[in-house]
Protein backbone atom coordinates (compact mmCIF):
# COMPACT_ATOMS: atom_id res chain seq x y z
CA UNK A 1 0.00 0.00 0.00
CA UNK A 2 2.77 2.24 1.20
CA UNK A 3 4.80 1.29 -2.09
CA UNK A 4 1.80 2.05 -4.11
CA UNK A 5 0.98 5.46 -2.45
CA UNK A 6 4.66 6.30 -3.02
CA UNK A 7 4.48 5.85 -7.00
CA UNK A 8 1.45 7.56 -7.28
CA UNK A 9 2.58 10.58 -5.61
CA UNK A 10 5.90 10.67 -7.97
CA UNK A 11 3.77 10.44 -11.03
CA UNK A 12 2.21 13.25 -9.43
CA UNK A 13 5.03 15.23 -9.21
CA UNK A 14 5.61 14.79 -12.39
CA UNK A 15 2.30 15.85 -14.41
CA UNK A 16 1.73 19.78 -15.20
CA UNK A 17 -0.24 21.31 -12.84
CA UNK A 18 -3.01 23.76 -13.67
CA UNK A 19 -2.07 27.47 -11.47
CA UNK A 20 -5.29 29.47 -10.26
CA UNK A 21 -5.42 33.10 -11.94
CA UNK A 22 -7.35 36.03 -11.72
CA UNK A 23 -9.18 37.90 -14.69
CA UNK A 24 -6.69 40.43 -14.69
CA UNK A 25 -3.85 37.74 -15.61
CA UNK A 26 -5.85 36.35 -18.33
CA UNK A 27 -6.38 40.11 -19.98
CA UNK A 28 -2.66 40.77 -19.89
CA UNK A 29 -1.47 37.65 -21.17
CA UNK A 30 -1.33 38.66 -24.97
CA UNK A 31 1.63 41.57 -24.21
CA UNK A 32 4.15 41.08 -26.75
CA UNK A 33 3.34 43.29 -30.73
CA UNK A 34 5.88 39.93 -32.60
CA UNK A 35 3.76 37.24 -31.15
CA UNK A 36 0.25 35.86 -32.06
CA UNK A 37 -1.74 34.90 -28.76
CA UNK A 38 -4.83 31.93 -28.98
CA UNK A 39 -6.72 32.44 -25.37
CA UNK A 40 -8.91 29.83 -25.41
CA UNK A 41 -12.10 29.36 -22.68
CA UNK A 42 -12.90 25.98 -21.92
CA UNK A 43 -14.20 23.07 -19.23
CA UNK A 44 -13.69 19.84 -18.70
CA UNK A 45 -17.38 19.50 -18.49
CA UNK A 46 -18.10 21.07 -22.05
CA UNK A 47 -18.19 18.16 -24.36
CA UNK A 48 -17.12 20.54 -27.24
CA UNK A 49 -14.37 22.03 -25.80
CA UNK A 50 -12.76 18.62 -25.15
CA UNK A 51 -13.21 17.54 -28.32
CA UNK A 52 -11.41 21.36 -29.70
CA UNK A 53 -8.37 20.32 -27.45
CA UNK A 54 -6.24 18.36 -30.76
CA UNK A 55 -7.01 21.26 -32.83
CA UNK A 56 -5.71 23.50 -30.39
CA UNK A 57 -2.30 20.76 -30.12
CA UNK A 58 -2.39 20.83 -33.98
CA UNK A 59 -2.20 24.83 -33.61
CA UNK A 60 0.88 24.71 -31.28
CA UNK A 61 2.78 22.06 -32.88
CA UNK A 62 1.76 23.69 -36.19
CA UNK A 63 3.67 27.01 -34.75
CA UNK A 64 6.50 25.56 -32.77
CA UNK A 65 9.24 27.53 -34.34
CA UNK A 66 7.15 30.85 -34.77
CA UNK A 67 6.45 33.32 -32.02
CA UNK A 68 3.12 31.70 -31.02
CA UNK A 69 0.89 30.91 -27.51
CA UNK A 70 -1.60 29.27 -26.55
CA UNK A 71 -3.28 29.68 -23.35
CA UNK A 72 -6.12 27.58 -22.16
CA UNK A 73 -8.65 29.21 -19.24
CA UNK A 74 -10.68 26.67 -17.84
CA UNK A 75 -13.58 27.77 -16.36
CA UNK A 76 -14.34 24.64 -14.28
CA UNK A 77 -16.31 24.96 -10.35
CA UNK A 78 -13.88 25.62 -7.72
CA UNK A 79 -14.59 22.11 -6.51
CA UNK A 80 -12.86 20.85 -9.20
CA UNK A 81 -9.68 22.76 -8.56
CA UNK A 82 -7.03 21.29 -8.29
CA UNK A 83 -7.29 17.53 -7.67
CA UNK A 84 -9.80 17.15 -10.53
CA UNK A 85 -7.94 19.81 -12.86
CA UNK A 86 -4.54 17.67 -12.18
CA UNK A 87 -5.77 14.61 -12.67
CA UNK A 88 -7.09 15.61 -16.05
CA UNK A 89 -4.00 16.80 -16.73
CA UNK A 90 -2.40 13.37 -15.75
CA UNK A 91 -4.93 11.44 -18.80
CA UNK A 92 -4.93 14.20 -21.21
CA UNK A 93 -2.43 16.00 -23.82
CA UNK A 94 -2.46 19.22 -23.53
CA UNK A 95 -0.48 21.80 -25.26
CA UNK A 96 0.06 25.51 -24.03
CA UNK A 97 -0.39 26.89 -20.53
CA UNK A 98 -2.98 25.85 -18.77
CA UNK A 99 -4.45 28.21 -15.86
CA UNK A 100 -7.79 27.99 -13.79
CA UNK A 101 -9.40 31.19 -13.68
CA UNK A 102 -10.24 31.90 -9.83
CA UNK A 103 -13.62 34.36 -10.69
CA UNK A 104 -16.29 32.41 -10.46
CA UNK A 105 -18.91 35.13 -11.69
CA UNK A 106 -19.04 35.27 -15.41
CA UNK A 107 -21.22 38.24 -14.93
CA UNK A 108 -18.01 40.03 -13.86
CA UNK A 109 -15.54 38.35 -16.26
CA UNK A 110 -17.34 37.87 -19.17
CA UNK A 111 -17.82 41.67 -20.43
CA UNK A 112 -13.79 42.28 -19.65
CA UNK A 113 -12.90 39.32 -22.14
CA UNK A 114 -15.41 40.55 -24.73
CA UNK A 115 -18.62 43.02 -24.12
CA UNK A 116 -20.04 41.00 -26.52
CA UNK A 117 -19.30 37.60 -25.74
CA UNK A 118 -22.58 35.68 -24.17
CA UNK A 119 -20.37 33.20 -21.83
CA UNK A 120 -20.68 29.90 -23.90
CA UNK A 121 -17.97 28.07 -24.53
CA UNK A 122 -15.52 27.10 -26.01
CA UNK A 123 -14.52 30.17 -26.77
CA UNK A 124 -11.22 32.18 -28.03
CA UNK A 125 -9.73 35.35 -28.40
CA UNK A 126 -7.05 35.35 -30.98
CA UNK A 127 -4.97 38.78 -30.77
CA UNK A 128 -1.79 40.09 -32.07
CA UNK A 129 -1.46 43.19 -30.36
CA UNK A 130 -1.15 46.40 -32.01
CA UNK A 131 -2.32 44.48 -35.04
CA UNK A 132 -5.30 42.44 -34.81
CA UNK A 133 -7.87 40.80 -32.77
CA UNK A 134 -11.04 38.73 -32.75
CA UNK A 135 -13.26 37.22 -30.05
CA UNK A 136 -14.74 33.89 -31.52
CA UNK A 137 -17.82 32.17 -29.68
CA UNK A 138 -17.95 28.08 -30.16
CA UNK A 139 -15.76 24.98 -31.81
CA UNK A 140 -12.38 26.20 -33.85
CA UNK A 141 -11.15 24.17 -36.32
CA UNK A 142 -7.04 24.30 -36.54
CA UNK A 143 -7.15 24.63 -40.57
CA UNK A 144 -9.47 28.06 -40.14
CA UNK A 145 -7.32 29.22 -36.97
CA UNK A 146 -4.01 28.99 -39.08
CA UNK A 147 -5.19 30.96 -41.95
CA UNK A 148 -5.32 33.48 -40.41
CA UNK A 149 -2.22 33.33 -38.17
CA UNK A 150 -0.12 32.10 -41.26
CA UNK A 151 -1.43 36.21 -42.59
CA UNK A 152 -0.80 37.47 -39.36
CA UNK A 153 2.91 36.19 -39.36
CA UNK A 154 3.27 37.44 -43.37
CA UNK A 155 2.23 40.83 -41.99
């Protein structure tokens, strides 16, 4: 038992772990005018948005060598955080950095990500700064995404 314990505590240690952020983290993530930032919304309840996770790998192995980011916000309950969060982590491939946002009331976050944006998700906001930027509401497809970060990186 003790053995057992002891291994599943080092593959703990091992696994990315999902930090808890504020709003105002999120908001200043996309900082840099050379670099194209993908903020993507999701929850590990939101059938869609686990199904959108390869595209988003596809994305950032698509853009390894270019100045490119990807972070994911998950917007799971804050019973979920962080045993649940981490041991999704443990099953599932996930590219980019991965924060849990600590606001809980999407009537206070939701209008500071987008005033338009009606809190579904997935979601994204794909930005580079100075240059371009576009709040998109539901499923991305990687193909779509890079067409118009391949034009952002010609610019």
């Amino acid at each position: 038992m003790l053995a057992a314990l002891m291994l599943f505590g080092f593959a703990n240690a091992n696994a990315q772990k999902m930090k808890a952020v504020d709003i105002d983290y999120v908001l200043a993530y996309p900082h840099s005018e050379d670099t194209v930032y993908l903020v993507n919304y999701w929850a590990t309840f939101c059938a869609p948005c686990m199904g959108e996770i390869s595209e988003l790998n596809a994305l950032v192995e698509r853009y390894a060598n270019k100045p490119f980011k990807l972070l994911m916000v998950c917007l799971d309950p804050v019973e979920n955080y962080p045993m649940k969060l981490d041991y999704f982590l443990e099953r599932k491939k996930v590219s980019g950095e991965l924060v849990w946002l600590k606001e809980q009331n999407a009537k206070l976050f939701v209008p500071k990500v987008d005033e338009n944006w009606e809190g579904s998700i997935p979601a994204c906001f794909l930005t580079r700064p100075g240059r371009y930027s576009k709040f998109i509401e539901g499923v991305i497809s990687a193909g779509k995404v890079a067409k118009v970060v391949d034009e952002l990186f010609a610019d």
